[in-house]
Each structure stands twice: as structure tokens, then as C-alpha cells.
Protein backbone atom coordinates (compact mmCIF):
# COMPACT_ATOMS: atom_id res chain seq x y z
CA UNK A 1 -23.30 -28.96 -17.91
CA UNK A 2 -25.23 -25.80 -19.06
CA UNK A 3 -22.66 -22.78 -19.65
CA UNK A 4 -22.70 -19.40 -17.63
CA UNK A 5 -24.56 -16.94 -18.77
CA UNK A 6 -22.28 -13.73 -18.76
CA UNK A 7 -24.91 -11.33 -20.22
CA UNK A 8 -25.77 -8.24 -17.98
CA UNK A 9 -29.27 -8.86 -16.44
CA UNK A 10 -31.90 -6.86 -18.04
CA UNK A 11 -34.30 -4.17 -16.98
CA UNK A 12 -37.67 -5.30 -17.37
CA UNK A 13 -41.15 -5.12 -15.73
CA UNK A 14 -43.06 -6.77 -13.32
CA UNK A 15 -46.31 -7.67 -14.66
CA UNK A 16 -48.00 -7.63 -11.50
CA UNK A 17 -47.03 -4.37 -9.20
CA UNK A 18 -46.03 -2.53 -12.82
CA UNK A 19 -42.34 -1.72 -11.10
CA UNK A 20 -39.24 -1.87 -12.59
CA UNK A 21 -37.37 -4.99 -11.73
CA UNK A 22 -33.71 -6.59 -12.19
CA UNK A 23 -32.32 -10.00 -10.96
CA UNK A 24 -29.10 -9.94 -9.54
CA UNK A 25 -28.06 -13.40 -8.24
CA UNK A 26 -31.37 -14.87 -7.99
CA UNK A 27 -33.31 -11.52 -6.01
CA UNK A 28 -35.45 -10.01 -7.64
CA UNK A 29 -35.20 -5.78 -6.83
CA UNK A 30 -37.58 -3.27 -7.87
CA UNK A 31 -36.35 -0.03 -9.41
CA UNK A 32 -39.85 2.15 -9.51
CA UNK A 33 -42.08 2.87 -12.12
CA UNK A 34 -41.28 1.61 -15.17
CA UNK A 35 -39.39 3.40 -17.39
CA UNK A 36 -38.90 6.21 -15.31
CA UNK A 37 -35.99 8.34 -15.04
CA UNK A 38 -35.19 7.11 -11.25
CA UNK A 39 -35.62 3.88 -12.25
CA UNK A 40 -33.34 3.68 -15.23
CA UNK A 41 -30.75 5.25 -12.60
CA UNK A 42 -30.99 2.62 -9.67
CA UNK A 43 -30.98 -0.05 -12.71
CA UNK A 44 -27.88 1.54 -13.83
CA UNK A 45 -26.38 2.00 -10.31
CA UNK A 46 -27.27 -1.45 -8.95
CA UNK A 47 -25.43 -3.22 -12.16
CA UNK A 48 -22.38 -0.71 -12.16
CA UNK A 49 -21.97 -2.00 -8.41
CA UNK A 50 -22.70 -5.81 -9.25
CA UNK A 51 -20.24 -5.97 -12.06
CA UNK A 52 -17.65 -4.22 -10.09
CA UNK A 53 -18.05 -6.86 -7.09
CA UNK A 54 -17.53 -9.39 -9.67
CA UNK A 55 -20.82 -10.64 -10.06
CA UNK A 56 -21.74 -11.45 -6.39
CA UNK A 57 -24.22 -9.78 -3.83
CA UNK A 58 -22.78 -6.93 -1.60
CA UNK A 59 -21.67 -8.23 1.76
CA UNK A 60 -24.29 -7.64 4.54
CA UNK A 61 -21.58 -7.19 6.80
CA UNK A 62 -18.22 -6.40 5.70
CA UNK A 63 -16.22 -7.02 9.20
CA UNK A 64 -17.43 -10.83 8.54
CA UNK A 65 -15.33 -10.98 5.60
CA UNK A 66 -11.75 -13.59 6.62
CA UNK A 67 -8.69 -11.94 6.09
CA UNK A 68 -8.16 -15.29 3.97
CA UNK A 69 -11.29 -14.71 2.00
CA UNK A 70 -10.14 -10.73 1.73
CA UNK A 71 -6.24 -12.10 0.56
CA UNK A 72 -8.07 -14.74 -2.31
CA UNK A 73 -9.50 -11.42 -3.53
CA UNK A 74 -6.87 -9.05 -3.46
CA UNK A 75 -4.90 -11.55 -4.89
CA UNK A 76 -6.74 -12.25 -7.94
CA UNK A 77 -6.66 -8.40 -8.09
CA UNK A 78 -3.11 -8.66 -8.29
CA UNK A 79 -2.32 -10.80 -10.65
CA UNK A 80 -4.24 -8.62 -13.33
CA UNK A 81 -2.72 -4.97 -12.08
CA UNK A 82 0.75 -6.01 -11.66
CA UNK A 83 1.20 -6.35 -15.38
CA UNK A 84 3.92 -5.40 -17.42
CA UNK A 85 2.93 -3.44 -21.37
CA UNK A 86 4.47 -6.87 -22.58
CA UNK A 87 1.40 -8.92 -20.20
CA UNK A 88 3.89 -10.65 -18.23
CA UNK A 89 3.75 -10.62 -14.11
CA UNK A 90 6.10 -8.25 -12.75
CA UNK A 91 8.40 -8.86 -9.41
CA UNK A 92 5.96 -7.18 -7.26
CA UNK A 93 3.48 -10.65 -6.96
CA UNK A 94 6.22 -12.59 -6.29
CA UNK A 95 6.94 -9.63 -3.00
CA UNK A 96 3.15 -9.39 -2.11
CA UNK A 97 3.19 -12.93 -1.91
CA UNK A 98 6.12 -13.46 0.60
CA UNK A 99 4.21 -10.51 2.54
CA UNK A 100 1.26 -11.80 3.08
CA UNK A 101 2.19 -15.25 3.71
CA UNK A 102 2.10 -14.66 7.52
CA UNK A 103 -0.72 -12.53 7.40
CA UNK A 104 -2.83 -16.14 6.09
CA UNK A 105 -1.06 -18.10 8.73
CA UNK A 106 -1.77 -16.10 11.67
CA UNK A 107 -4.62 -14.12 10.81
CA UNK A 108 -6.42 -16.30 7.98
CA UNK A 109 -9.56 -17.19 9.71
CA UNK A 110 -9.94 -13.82 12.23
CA UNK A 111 -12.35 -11.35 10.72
CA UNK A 112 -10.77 -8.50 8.97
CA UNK A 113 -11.65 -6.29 11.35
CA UNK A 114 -9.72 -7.74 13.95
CA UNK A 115 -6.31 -7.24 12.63
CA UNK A 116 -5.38 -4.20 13.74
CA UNK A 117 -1.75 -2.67 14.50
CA UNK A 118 -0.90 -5.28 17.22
CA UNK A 119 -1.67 -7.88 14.40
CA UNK A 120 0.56 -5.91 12.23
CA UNK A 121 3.20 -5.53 14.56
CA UNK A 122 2.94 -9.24 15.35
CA UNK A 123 3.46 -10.18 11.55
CA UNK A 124 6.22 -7.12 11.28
CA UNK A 125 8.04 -9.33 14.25
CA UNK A 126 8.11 -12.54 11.70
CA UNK A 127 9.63 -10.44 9.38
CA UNK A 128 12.55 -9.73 11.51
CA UNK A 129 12.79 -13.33 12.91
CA UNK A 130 13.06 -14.40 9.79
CA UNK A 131 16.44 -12.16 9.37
CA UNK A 132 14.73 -9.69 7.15
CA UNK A 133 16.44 -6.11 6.72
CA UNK A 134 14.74 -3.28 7.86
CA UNK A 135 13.71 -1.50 4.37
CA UNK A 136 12.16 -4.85 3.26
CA UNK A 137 10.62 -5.37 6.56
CA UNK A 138 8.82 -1.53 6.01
CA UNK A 139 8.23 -2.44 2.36
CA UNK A 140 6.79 -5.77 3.41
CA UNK A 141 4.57 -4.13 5.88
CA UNK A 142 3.53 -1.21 3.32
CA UNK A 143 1.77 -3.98 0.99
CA UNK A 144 -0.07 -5.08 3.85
CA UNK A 145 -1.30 -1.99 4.15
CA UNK A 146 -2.23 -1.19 0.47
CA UNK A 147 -4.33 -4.99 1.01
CA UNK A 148 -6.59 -3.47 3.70
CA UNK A 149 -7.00 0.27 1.73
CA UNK A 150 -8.01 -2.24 -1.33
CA UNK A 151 -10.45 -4.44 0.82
CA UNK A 152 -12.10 -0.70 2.16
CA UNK A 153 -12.16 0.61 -1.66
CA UNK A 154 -13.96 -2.24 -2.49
CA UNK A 155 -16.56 -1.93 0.42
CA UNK A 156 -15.32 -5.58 1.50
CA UNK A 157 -13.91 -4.14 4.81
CA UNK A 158 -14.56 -1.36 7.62
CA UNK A 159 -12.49 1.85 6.43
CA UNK A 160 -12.26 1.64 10.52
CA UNK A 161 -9.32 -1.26 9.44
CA UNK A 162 -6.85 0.94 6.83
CA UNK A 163 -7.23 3.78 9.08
CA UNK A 164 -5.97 1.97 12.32
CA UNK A 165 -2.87 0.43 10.42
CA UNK A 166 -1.61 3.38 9.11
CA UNK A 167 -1.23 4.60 12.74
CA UNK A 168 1.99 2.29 12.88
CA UNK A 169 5.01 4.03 11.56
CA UNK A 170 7.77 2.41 9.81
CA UNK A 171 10.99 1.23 11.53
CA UNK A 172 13.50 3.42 11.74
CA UNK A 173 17.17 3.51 10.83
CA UNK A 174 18.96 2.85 14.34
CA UNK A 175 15.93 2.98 16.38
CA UNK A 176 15.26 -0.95 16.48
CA UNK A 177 16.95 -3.96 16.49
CA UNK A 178 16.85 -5.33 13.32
CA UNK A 179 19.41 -5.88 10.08
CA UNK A 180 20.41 -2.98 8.06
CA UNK A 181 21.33 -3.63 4.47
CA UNK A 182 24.74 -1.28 3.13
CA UNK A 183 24.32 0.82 0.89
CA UNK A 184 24.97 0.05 -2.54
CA UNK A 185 28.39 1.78 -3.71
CA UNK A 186 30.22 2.23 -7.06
CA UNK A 187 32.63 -0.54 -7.89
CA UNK A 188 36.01 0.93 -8.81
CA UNK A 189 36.77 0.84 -12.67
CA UNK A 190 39.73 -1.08 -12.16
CA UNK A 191 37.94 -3.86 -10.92
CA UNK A 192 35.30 -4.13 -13.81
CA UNK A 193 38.40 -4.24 -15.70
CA UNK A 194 40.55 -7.02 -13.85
CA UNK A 195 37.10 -9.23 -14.60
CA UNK A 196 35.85 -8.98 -18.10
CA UNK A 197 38.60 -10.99 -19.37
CA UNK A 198 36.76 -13.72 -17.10
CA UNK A 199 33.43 -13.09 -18.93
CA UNK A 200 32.51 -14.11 -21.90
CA UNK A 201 32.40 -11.29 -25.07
CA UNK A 202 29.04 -10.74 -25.34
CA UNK A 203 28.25 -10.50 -21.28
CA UNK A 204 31.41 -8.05 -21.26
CA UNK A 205 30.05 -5.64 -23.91
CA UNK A 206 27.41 -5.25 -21.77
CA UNK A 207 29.18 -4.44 -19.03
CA UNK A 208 31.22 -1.48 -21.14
CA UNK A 209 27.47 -0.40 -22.91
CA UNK A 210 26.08 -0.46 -19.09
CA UNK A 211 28.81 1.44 -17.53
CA UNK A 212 29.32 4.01 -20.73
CA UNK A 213 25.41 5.18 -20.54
CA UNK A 214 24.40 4.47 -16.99
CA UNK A 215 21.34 2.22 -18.04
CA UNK A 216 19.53 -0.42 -15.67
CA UNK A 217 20.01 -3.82 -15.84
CA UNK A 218 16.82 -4.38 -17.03
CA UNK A 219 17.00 -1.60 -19.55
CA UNK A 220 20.59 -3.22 -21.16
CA UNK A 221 19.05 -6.92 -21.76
CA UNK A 222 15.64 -5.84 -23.25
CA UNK A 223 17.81 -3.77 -25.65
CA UNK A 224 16.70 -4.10 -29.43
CA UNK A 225 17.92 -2.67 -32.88
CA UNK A 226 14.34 -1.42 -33.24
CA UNK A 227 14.22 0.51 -30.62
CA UNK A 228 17.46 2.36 -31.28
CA UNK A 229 17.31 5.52 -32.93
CA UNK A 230 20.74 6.27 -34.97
CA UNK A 231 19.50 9.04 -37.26
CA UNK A 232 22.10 11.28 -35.19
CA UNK A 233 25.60 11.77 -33.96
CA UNK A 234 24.22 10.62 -30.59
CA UNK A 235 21.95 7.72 -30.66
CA UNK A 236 18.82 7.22 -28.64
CA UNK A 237 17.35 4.08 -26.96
CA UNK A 238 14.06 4.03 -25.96
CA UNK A 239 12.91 0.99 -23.78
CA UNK A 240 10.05 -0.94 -24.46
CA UNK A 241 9.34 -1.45 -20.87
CA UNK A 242 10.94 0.08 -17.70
CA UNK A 243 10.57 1.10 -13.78
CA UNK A 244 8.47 4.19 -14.19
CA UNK A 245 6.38 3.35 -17.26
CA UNK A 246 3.64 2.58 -15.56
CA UNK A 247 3.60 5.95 -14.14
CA UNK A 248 3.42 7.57 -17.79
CA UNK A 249 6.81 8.89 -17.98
CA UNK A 250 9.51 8.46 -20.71
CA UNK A 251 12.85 6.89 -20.50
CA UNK A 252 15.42 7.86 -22.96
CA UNK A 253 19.01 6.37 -22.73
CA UNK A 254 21.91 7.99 -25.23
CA UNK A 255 24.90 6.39 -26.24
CA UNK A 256 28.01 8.30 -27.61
CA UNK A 257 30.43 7.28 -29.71
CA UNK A 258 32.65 5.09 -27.50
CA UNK A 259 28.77 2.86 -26.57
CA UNK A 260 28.36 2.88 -30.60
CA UNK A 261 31.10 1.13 -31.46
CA UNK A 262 30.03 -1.39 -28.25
CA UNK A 263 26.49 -1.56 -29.64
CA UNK A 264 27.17 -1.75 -33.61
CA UNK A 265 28.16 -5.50 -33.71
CA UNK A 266 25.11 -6.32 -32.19
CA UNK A 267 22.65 -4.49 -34.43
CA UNK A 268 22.57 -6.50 -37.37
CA UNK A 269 20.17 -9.04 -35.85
CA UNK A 270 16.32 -9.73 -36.02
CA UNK A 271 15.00 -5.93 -35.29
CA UNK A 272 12.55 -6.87 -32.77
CA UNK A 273 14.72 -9.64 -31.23
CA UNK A 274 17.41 -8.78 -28.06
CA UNK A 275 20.81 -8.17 -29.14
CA UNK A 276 22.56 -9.44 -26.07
CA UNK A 277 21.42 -13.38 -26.51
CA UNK A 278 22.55 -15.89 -24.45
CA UNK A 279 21.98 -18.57 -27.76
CA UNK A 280 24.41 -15.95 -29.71
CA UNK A 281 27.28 -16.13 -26.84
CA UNK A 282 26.41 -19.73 -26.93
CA UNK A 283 27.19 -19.61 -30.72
CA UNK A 284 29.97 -17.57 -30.30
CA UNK A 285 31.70 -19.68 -27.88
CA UNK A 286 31.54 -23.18 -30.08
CA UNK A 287 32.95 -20.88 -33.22
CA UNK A 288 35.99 -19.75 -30.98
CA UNK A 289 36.51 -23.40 -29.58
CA UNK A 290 35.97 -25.09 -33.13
CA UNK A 291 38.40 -22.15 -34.50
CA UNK A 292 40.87 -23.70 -31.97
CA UNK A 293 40.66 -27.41 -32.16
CA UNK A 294 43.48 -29.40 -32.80
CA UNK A 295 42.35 -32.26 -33.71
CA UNK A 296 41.58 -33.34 -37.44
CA UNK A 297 38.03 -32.98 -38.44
CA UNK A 298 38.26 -36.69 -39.93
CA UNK A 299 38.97 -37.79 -36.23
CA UNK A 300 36.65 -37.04 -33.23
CA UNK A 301 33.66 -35.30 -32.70
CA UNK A 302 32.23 -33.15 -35.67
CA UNK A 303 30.69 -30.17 -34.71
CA UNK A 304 26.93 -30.73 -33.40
CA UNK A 305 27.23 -34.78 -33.78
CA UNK A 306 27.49 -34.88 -29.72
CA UNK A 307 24.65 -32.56 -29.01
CA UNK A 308 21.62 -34.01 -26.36
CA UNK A 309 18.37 -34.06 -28.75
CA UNK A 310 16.37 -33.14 -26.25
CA UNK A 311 18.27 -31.34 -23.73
CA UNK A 312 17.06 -29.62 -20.50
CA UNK A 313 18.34 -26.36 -20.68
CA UNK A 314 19.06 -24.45 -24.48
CA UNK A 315 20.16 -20.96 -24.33
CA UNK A 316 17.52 -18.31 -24.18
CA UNK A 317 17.10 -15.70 -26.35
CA UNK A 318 17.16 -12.55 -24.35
CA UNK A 319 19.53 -12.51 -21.17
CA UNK A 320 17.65 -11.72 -17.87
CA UNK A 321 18.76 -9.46 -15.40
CA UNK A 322 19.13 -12.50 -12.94
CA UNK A 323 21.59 -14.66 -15.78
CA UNK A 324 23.39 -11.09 -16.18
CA UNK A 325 24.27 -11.10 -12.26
CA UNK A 326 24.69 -14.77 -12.52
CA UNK A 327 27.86 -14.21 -15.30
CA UNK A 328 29.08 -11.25 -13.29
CA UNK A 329 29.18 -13.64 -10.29
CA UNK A 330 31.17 -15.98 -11.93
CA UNK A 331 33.30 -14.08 -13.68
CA UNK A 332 34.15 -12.67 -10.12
CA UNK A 333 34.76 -15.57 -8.50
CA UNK A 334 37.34 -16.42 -11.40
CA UNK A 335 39.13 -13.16 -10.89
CA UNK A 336 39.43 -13.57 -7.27
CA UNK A 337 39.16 -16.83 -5.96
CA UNK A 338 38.18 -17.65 -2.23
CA UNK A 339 41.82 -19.11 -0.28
CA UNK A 340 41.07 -22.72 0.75
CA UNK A 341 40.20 -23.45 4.44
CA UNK A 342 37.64 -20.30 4.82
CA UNK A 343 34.77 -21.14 7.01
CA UNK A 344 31.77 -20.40 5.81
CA UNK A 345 31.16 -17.17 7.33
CA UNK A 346 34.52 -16.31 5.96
CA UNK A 347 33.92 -16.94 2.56
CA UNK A 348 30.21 -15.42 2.77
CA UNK A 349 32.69 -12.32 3.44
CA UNK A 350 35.10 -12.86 1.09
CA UNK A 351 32.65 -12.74 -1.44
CA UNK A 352 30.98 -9.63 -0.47
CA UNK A 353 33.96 -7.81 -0.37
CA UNK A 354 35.57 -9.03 -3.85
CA UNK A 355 32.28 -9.31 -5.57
CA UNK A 356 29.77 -6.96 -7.34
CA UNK A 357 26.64 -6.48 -8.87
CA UNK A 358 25.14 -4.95 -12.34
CA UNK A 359 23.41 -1.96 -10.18
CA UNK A 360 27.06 -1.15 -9.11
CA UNK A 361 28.08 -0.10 -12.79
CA UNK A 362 25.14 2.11 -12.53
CA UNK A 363 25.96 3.75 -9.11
CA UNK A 364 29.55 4.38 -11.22
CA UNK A 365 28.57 5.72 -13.89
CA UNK A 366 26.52 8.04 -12.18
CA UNK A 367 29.10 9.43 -10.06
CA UNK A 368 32.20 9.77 -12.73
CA UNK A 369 29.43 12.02 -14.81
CA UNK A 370 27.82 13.88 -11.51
CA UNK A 371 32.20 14.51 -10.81
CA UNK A 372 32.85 15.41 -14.10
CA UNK A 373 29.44 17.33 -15.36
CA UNK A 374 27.42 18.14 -12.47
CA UNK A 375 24.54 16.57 -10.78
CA UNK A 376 21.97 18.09 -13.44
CA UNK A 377 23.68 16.21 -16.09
CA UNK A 378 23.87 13.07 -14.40
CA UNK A 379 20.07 13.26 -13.34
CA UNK A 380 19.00 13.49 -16.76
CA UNK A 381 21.23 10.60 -17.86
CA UNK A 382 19.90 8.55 -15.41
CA UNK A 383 16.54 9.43 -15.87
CA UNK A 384 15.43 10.73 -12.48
CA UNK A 385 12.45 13.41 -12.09
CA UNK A 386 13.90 14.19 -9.00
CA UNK A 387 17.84 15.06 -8.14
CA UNK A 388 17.66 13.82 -4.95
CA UNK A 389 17.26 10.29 -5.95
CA UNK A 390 20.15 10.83 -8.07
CA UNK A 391 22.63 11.32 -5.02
CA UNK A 392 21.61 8.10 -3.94
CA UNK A 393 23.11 6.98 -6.89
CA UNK A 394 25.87 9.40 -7.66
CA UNK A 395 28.20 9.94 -4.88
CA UNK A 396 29.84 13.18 -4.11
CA UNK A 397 33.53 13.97 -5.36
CA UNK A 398 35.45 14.33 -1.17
CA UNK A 399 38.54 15.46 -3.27
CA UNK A 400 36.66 19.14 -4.22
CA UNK A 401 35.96 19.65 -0.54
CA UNK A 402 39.28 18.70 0.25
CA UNK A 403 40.56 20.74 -2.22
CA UNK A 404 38.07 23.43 -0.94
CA UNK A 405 39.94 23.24 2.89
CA UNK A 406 43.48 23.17 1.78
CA UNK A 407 43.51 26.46 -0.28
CA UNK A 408 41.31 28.39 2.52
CA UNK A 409 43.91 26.84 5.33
């Protein structure tokens, strides 16, 4: 099999007429005179447009276009934006792909320019059969609408399309019949407390680091000793990766003395590997059971001689947010187990009401510093631009206004 030629199709002339010519996918088009000005321009604006349709002839017709055929391209679109510094895929494919999925199976082989906002509203209804909550449902529906503004930026579909679907308005709060999610509070100190002795060390030093500087999830398991600045009294960590970096700004998280001593175990590791390490609380664990065993080493098991060679699951070496939820989880389901004879509706609430997440520590920390320092301060730990997204994390203190109404009667 001959291989592709890649090379950029040249300007040349045609012997006969004395024009300018190019081939792009087998037609032949003629610039002008040869070695004009205007036709070293079209030559130059006919290839800028061919390489950024990928190589393939502009659509006659762009309403002909499938919305399958339109998906196939947006998606390998995707999968090349949606990049994180480190090259790996970020969440967002896995989300465009759940939110298109009925836009294929109802819509796959209409013409893009039939799907319209009844076609939207149609796949917006899925959503909510589905039991969907209303932000994802609007989310959902807003990267339907960023496929169609990509499929008119490209020239692949009538700007006719983007404009009609932004017409429909996203659902509202109370105004239609679908589920609401609550809103994500701050879990009470005291509770953190009543479950780290369920976790194990490492997974509850995170939790104190986590709720002592107010850091994501994501932030606290990519931590590394190399990217920890201790030339101060107040160190800074600045994240490889995080939400907004793709948006040019920088995050900078600092830890005090109390997240120091938290942190300083942890640092003597491989610079540019993570210091919270599921394979080190793996380690850790053995040392503190072998430290305890009772039995004589010259009877028994000795330490690795019952080990799988080839087992399915080792211990990573970086913890991912979804593990770190995972040992919260359990942890909480140690600290307060579920009574025996719960149906299962009964035990789905039993476990949202005696359970909580990593972004909880967050929404604390944010609030004991907004209380205690203002909401200024606790924007800039948190690393907002704006402080109104920090009162969605930091609640307000009810005992100032109450304080406010007793003294004024």
C-alpha cells in the first residue's frame, strides 16, 4: 500500500492557459497569472482553508451535512481541545459524550439544519426522564449548543442553526418540573473529627492539609515537594494543573504552620512524584500490621511470601480525587453505620445525611475564614477572581445578624 502524501500541494503552472494552478483533492483550480500577486493570495487562501477543513473539499451544501457526520467531527475536535498541560483527557469528554448521546439517537441521520429548538427541547425532555437534575440538564443542553456554534465556525452548518438554539432559555429554578440538586454545605468540624480515626493516616492528613488551606480535591492529590515553595514562614504551593489554568490564571495555595507540620512528613519523597500515595499508605499499613504481629517470624507467613505475582489491582502512585471520596466514604460508613432492616430508600437517606464529601471540607474552610477574616480574605484563599463565587462557597455567619437584632431590640 503506497503511503499518504501529507505535503501541502504546490503552486505551479499550467503549461497550456499559462494560469496559476493548485490541486486540492484531485481538482485542479486556477489562481491567475502566474506569479502574480492575486494569485499567490488565492493560492495562499485556498490552502489556509483546505488544511483547516482537514484536508477535504468545502461542502457544497452545508445543511446536507448529518448531525451524525457533524458529532464524528466535533468529536474528534474534542478529544484534542479538552486536554489537560499534562496531555491527558479531562472530565469534560466524558460530559459531552453523555450529552450528545441522544442527540445521535434521535437526530443522527436528520440534516443539521433540521434540529432546531423543538429538537432541543425533545432531547432536553430525555434528560429529565432519565432523572437528571436541572443544572446538569442546562449544562447538558449548553454543550449541545457549543456543537452547533462549532459546526457554523467551521462553515459545516447554516449559522441559521446556532442562532435558532440559543433562542431556548435554560430551565429555571422552580419554574419546571424537574430534580433539583441541594446545595452543597460545610460539614461540621466535629464530624471530620469523629471519622479520621476510621481513615487510614495518610488519607486523614489530607483531610487536616485540605481543611487547614481550603484547596480542591484535585489540587491536594496532585500535590508534590517540587512544587512547594518553603523559602518562607508561609509556604506556597503552586499546582501543576488546575480548574482555571486553561484560562491563563494562577493558582497559589499557602499553608501555615499548623498545614506544615501536616505536609513535612510527606516531603522527603521523589520531588516530582505525589506525596499522598496510595502504594505509601499501602506500605504504611503492612509496617503497622507487621509491627503488631504476634506470631513468631519462624512460624507463619513472612512478610511478602503470600503476595499474588501478578495481581489485578497494585496501589497507584498518586491518589485520585475519585479514591479520595472513595476512603472518605468508607471511613463514613465505619463511623456511622446504617441500623439493620432499612429499606433501600431508607438507607439511600441515611447515607446522605451521615455522609460527606471532599468539596465539603472546602465549603468549611471557606466559611470559618470568611467568619473569622472577612470575605476578601477568604476569596483570595480560595482563589476566586470574583467574590461572589466565593459566597457560594463560604456561608454567612447568622450569629452577627442575630447579634445585630438583639442589641438594636
Amino acid at each position: 500500500m503506497p503511503a499518504l502524501i501529507q505535503a501541502t500541494p504546490k503552486y505551479r503552472r499550467h503549461r497550456a492557459s499559462g494560469q496559476a494552478v493548485v490541486t486540492l483533492n484531485g481538482v485542479d483550480l486556477y489562481l491567475g497569472p502566474y506569479k502574480s500577486v492575486a494569485s499567490l493570495r488565492e493560492y495562499d487562501r485556498l490552502v489556509a482553508e483546505w488544511l483547516i477543513r482537514g484536508r477535504k473539499p468545502p461542502s457544497e451544501d452545508a445543511s446536507q451535512l448529518l448531525v451524525v457526520e457533524g458529532i464524528a467531527a466535533y468529536w474528534r475536535h474534542a478529544k484534542t481541545y479538552y486536554r489537560g498541560r499534562d496531555g491527558k483527557p479531562t472530565s469534560e469528554l466524558t460530559a459531552i459524550k453523555c450529552a450528545l448521546r441522544p442527540v445521535r439517537r434521535l437526530y443522527g441521520d436528520r440534516p443539521v439544519d433540521e434540529f432546531g429548538p423543538l429538537g432541543l427541547k425533545a432531547v432536553r425532555a430525555q434528560f429529565a426522564a432519565a432523572g437528571l437534575a436541572r443544572t446538569t440538564i442546562n449544562q447538558h443542553v449548553g454543550r449541545i449548543k457549543r456543537l452547533f456554534r462549532w459546526l457554523v465556525s467551521e462553515e459545516l452548518a447554516p449559522a441559521a442553526v446556532a442562532q435558532s438554539l440559543a433562542a431556548v432559555d435554560g430551565l429555571r429554578a422552580g419554574k419546571c418540573d424537574v430534580r433539583e440538586t441541594d446545595a452543597v454545605e460545610p460539614v461540621a468540624e466535629s464530624v471530620v473529627e469523629a471519622t479520621l480515626p476510621h481513615l487510614p493516616a495518610l488519607v486523614a492528613d489530607m483531610v487536616r492539609l485540605q481543611l487547614l488551606t481550603a484547596m480542591r480535591p484535585g489540587e491536594l492529590c496532585q500535590l508534590r515537594p517540587c512544587d512547594v515553595d518553603r523559602s518562607s514562614e508561609v509556604w506556597t504551593y503552586r499546582p501543576a494543573t488546575h480548574k482555571t489554568s486553561h484560562r491563563g490564571k494562577e493558582r497559589l495555595v499557602f499553608i501555615g504552620p499548623r498545614g506544615q507540620v501536616v505536609l513535612a512528613k510527606y516531603l522527603d519523597s521523589d520531588p516530582t512524584a505525589c506525596c499522598f500515595s496510595p502504594a505509601r499508605s499501602e506500605a504504611a499499613r503492612r509496617a503497622e500490621r507487621h509491627a503488631g504481629r504476634r506470631t513468631p517470624l519462624s512460624c507463619g507467613d513472612r512478610p511478602g511470601t503470600n503476595r499474588k505475582g501478578n495481581p489485578r489491582r497494585t496501589p497507584g502512585g498518586c491518589y485520585t480525587t475519585t479514591s479520595y471520596a472513595r476512603a472518605i466514604a468508607r471511613a463514613c460508613e465505619l463511623a456511622w453505620p446504617a441500623p439493620v432492616g432499612l429499606s433501600e430508600t431508607e438507607r439511600a437517606e441515611w447515607r446522605r445525611r451521615y455522609r460527606w464529601s471532599p468539596h465539603q471540607l472546602r465549603h468549611t474552610a471557606a466559611t470559618n475564614v470568611r467568619r473569622d477574616f472577612g470575605l476578601e480574605s477568604a476569596q483570595i484563599l480560595l482563589g476566586h477572581s470574583r467574590a461572589d463565587v466565593t459566597q457560594i462557597y463560604a456561608a454567612r455567619d447568622v450569629s452577627k445578624a442575630q447579634e445585630v437584632v438583639r442589641q438594636i431590640g
